[in-house]
N, C-alpha and C. Protein backbone atom coordinates (compact mmCIF):
# COMPACT_ATOMS: atom_id res chain seq x y z
N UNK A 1 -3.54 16.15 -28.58
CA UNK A 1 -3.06 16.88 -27.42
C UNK A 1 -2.38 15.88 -26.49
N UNK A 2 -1.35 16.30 -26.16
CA UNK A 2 -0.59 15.03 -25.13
C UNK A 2 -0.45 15.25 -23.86
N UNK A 3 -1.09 14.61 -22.91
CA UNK A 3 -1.41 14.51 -21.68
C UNK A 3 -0.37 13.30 -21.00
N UNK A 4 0.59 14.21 -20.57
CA UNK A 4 1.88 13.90 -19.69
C UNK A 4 1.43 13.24 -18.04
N UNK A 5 0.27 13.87 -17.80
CA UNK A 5 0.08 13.83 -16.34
C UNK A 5 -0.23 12.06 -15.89
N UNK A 6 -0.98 11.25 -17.43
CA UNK A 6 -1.30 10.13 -17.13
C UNK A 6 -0.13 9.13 -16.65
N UNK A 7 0.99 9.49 -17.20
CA UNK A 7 2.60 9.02 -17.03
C UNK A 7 2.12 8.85 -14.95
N UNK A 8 1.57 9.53 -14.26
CA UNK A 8 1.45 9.21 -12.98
C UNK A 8 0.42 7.78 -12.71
N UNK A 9 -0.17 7.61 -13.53
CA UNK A 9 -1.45 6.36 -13.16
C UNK A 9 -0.78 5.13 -13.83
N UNK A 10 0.82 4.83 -14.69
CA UNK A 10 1.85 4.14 -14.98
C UNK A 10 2.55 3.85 -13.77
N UNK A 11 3.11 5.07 -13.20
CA UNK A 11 4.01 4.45 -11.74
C UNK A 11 3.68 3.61 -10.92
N UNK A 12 1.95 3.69 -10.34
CA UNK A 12 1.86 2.30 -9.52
C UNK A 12 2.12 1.04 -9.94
N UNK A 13 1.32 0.97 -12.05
CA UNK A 13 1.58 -0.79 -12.19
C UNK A 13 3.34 -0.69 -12.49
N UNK A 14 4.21 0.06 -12.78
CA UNK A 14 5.41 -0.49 -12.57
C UNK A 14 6.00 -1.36 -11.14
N UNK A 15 5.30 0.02 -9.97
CA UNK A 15 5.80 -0.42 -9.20
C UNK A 15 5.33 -2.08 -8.35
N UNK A 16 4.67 -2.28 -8.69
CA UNK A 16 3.73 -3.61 -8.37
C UNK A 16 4.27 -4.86 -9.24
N UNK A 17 4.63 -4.53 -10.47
CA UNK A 17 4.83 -5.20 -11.80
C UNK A 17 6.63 -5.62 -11.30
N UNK A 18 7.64 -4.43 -10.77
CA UNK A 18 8.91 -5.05 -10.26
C UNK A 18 9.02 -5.70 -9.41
N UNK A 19 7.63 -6.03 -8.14
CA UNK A 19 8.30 -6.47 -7.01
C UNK A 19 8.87 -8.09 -7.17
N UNK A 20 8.89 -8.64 -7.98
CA UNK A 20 9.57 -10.47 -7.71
C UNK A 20 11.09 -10.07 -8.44
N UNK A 21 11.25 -8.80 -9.13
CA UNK A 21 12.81 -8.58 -9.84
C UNK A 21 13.34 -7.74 -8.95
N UNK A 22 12.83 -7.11 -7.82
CA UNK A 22 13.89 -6.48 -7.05
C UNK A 22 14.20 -7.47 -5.72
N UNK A 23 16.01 -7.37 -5.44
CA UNK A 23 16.55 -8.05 -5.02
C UNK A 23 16.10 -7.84 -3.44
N UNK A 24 15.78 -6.28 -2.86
CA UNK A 24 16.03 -5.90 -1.63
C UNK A 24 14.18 -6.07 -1.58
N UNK A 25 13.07 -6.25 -1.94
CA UNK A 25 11.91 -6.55 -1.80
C UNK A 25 11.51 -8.10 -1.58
N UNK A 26 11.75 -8.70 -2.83
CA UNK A 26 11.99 -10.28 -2.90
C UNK A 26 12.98 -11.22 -2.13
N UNK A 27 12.99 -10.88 -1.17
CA UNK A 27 13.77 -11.73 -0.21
C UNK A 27 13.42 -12.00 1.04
N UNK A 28 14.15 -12.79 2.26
CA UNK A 28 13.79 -13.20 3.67
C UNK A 28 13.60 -11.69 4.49
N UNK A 29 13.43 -10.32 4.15
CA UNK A 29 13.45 -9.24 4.88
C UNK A 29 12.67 -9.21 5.34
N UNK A 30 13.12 -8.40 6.42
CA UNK A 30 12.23 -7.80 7.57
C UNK A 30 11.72 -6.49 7.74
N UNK A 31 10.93 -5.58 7.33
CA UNK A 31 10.75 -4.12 7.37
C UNK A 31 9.40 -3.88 8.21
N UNK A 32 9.90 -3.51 9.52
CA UNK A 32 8.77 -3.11 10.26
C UNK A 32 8.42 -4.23 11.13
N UNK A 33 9.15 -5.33 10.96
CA UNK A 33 8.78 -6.29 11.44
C UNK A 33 7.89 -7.52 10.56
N UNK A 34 7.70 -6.71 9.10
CA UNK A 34 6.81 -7.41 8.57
C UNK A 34 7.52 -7.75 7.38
N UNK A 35 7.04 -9.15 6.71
CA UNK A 35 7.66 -9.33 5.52
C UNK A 35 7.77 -8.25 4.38
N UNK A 36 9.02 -7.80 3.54
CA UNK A 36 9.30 -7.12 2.62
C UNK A 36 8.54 -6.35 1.97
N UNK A 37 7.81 -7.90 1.09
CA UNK A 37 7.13 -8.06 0.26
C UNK A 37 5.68 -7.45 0.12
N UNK A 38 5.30 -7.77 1.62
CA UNK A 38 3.64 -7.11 2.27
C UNK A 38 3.96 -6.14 2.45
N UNK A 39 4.99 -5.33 3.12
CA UNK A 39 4.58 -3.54 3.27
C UNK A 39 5.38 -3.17 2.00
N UNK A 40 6.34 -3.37 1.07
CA UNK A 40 5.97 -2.94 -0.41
C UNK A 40 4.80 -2.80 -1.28
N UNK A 41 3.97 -3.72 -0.94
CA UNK A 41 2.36 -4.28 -1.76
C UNK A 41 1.79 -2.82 -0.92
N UNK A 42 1.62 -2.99 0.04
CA UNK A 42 0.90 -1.86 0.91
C UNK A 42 1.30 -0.60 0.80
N UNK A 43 2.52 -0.30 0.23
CA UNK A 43 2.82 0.96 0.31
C UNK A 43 2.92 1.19 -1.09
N UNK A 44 2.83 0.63 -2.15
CA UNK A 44 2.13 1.00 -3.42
C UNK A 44 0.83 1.05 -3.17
N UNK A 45 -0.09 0.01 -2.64
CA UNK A 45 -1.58 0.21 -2.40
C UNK A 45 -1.62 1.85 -2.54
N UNK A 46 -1.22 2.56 -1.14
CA UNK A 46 -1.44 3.88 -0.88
C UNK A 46 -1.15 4.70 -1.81
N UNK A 47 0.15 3.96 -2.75
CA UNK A 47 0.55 4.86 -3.72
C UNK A 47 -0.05 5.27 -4.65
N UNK A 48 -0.86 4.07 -4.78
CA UNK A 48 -2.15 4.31 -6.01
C UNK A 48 -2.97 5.14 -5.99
N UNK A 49 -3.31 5.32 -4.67
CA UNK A 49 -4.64 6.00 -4.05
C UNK A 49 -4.09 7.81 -4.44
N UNK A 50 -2.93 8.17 -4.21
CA UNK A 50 -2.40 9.09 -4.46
C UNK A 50 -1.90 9.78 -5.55
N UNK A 51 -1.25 8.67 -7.12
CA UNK A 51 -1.08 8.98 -7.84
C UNK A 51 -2.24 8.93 -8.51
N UNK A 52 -3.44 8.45 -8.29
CA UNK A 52 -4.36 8.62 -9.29
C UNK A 52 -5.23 9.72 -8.87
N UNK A 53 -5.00 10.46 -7.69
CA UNK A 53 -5.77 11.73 -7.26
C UNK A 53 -4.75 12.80 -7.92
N UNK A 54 -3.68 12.14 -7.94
CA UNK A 54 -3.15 13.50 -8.49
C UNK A 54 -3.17 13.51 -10.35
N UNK A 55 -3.39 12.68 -10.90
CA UNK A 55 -3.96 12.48 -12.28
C UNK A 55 -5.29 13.05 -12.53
N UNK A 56 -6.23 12.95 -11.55
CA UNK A 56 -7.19 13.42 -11.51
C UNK A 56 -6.60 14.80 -11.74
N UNK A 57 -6.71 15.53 -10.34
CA UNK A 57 -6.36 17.22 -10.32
C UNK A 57 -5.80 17.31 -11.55
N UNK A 58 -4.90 16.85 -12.04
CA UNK A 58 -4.25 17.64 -13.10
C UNK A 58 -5.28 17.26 -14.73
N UNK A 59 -5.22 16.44 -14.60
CA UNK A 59 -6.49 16.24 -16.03
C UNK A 59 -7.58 17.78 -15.80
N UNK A 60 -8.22 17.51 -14.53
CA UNK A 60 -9.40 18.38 -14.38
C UNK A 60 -8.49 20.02 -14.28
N UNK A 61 -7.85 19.82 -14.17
CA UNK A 61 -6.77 21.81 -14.62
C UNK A 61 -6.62 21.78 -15.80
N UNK A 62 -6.18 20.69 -16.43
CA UNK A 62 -5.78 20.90 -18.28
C UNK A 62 -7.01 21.01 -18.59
N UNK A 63 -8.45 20.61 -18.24
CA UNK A 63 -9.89 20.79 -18.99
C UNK A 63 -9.91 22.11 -18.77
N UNK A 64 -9.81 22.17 -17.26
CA UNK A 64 -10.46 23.86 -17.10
C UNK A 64 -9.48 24.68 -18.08
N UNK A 65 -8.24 24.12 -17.92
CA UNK A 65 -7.38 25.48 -18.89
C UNK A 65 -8.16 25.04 -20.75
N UNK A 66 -8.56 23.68 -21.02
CA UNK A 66 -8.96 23.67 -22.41
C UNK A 66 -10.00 24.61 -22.68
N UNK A 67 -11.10 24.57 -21.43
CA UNK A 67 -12.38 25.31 -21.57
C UNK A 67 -12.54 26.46 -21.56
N UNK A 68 -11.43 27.17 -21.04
CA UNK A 68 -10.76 28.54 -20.77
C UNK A 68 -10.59 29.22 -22.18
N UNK A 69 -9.86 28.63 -22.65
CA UNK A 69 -8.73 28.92 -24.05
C UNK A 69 -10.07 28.71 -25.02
N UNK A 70 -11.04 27.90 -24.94
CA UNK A 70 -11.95 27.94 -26.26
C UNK A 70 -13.22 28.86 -26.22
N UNK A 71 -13.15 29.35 -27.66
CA UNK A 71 -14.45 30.07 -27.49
C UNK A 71 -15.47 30.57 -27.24
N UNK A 72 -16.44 30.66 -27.02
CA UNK A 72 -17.84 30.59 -26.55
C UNK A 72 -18.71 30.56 -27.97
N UNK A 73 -19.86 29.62 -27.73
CA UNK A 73 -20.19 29.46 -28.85
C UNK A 73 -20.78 30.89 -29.93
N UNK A 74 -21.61 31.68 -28.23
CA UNK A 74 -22.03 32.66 -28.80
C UNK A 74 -21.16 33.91 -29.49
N UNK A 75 -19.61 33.71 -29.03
CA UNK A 75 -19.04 34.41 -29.84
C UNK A 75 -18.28 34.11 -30.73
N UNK A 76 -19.01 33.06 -31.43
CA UNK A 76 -18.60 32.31 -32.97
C UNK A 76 -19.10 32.78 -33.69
N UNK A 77 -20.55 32.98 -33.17
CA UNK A 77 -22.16 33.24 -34.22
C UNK A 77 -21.96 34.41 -34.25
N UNK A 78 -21.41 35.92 -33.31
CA UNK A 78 -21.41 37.05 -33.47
C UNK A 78 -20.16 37.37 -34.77
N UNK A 79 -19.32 36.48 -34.70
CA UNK A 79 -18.45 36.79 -35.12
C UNK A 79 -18.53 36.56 -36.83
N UNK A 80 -18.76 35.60 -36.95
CA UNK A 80 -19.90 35.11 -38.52
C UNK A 80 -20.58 36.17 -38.80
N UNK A 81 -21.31 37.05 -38.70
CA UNK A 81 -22.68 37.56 -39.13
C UNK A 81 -22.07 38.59 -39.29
């Protein structure tokens, strides 16, 4: 069964994993007053916190929809006999 939703708990380590190859992060900038580099780090931080809640929710909807869609045991055994 292929579970697309994990593709969201990938985006933070990309985004963490590019910051020394992007040109407008990795440099003398100023954003906010603060180096580049630190409120990029920080604003993936948060990002994480977010894409992995939303990996969550959606895993725990594809269970409920798996648990939904499958049988019940007791109407396996009725169905046998």
């Amino acid at each position: 069964m292929r579970r697309p939703h994990l593709l969201w708990a990938v985006l933070p380590v990309l985004g963490f994993l590019s910051t020394p190859f992007l040109p407008f992060v990795n440099g003398p900038h100023l954003w906010f007053g603060l180096p580049s580099v630190l409120v990029w780090c920080l604003s993936w931080t948060a990002g994480t916190t977010v894409c992995l809640a939303l990996t969550e929710r959606l895993a725990r909807m594809d269970r409920d929809d798996d648990l939904a869609a499958a049988p019940s045991a007791g109407a396996t055994e009725e169905a046998g006999r």
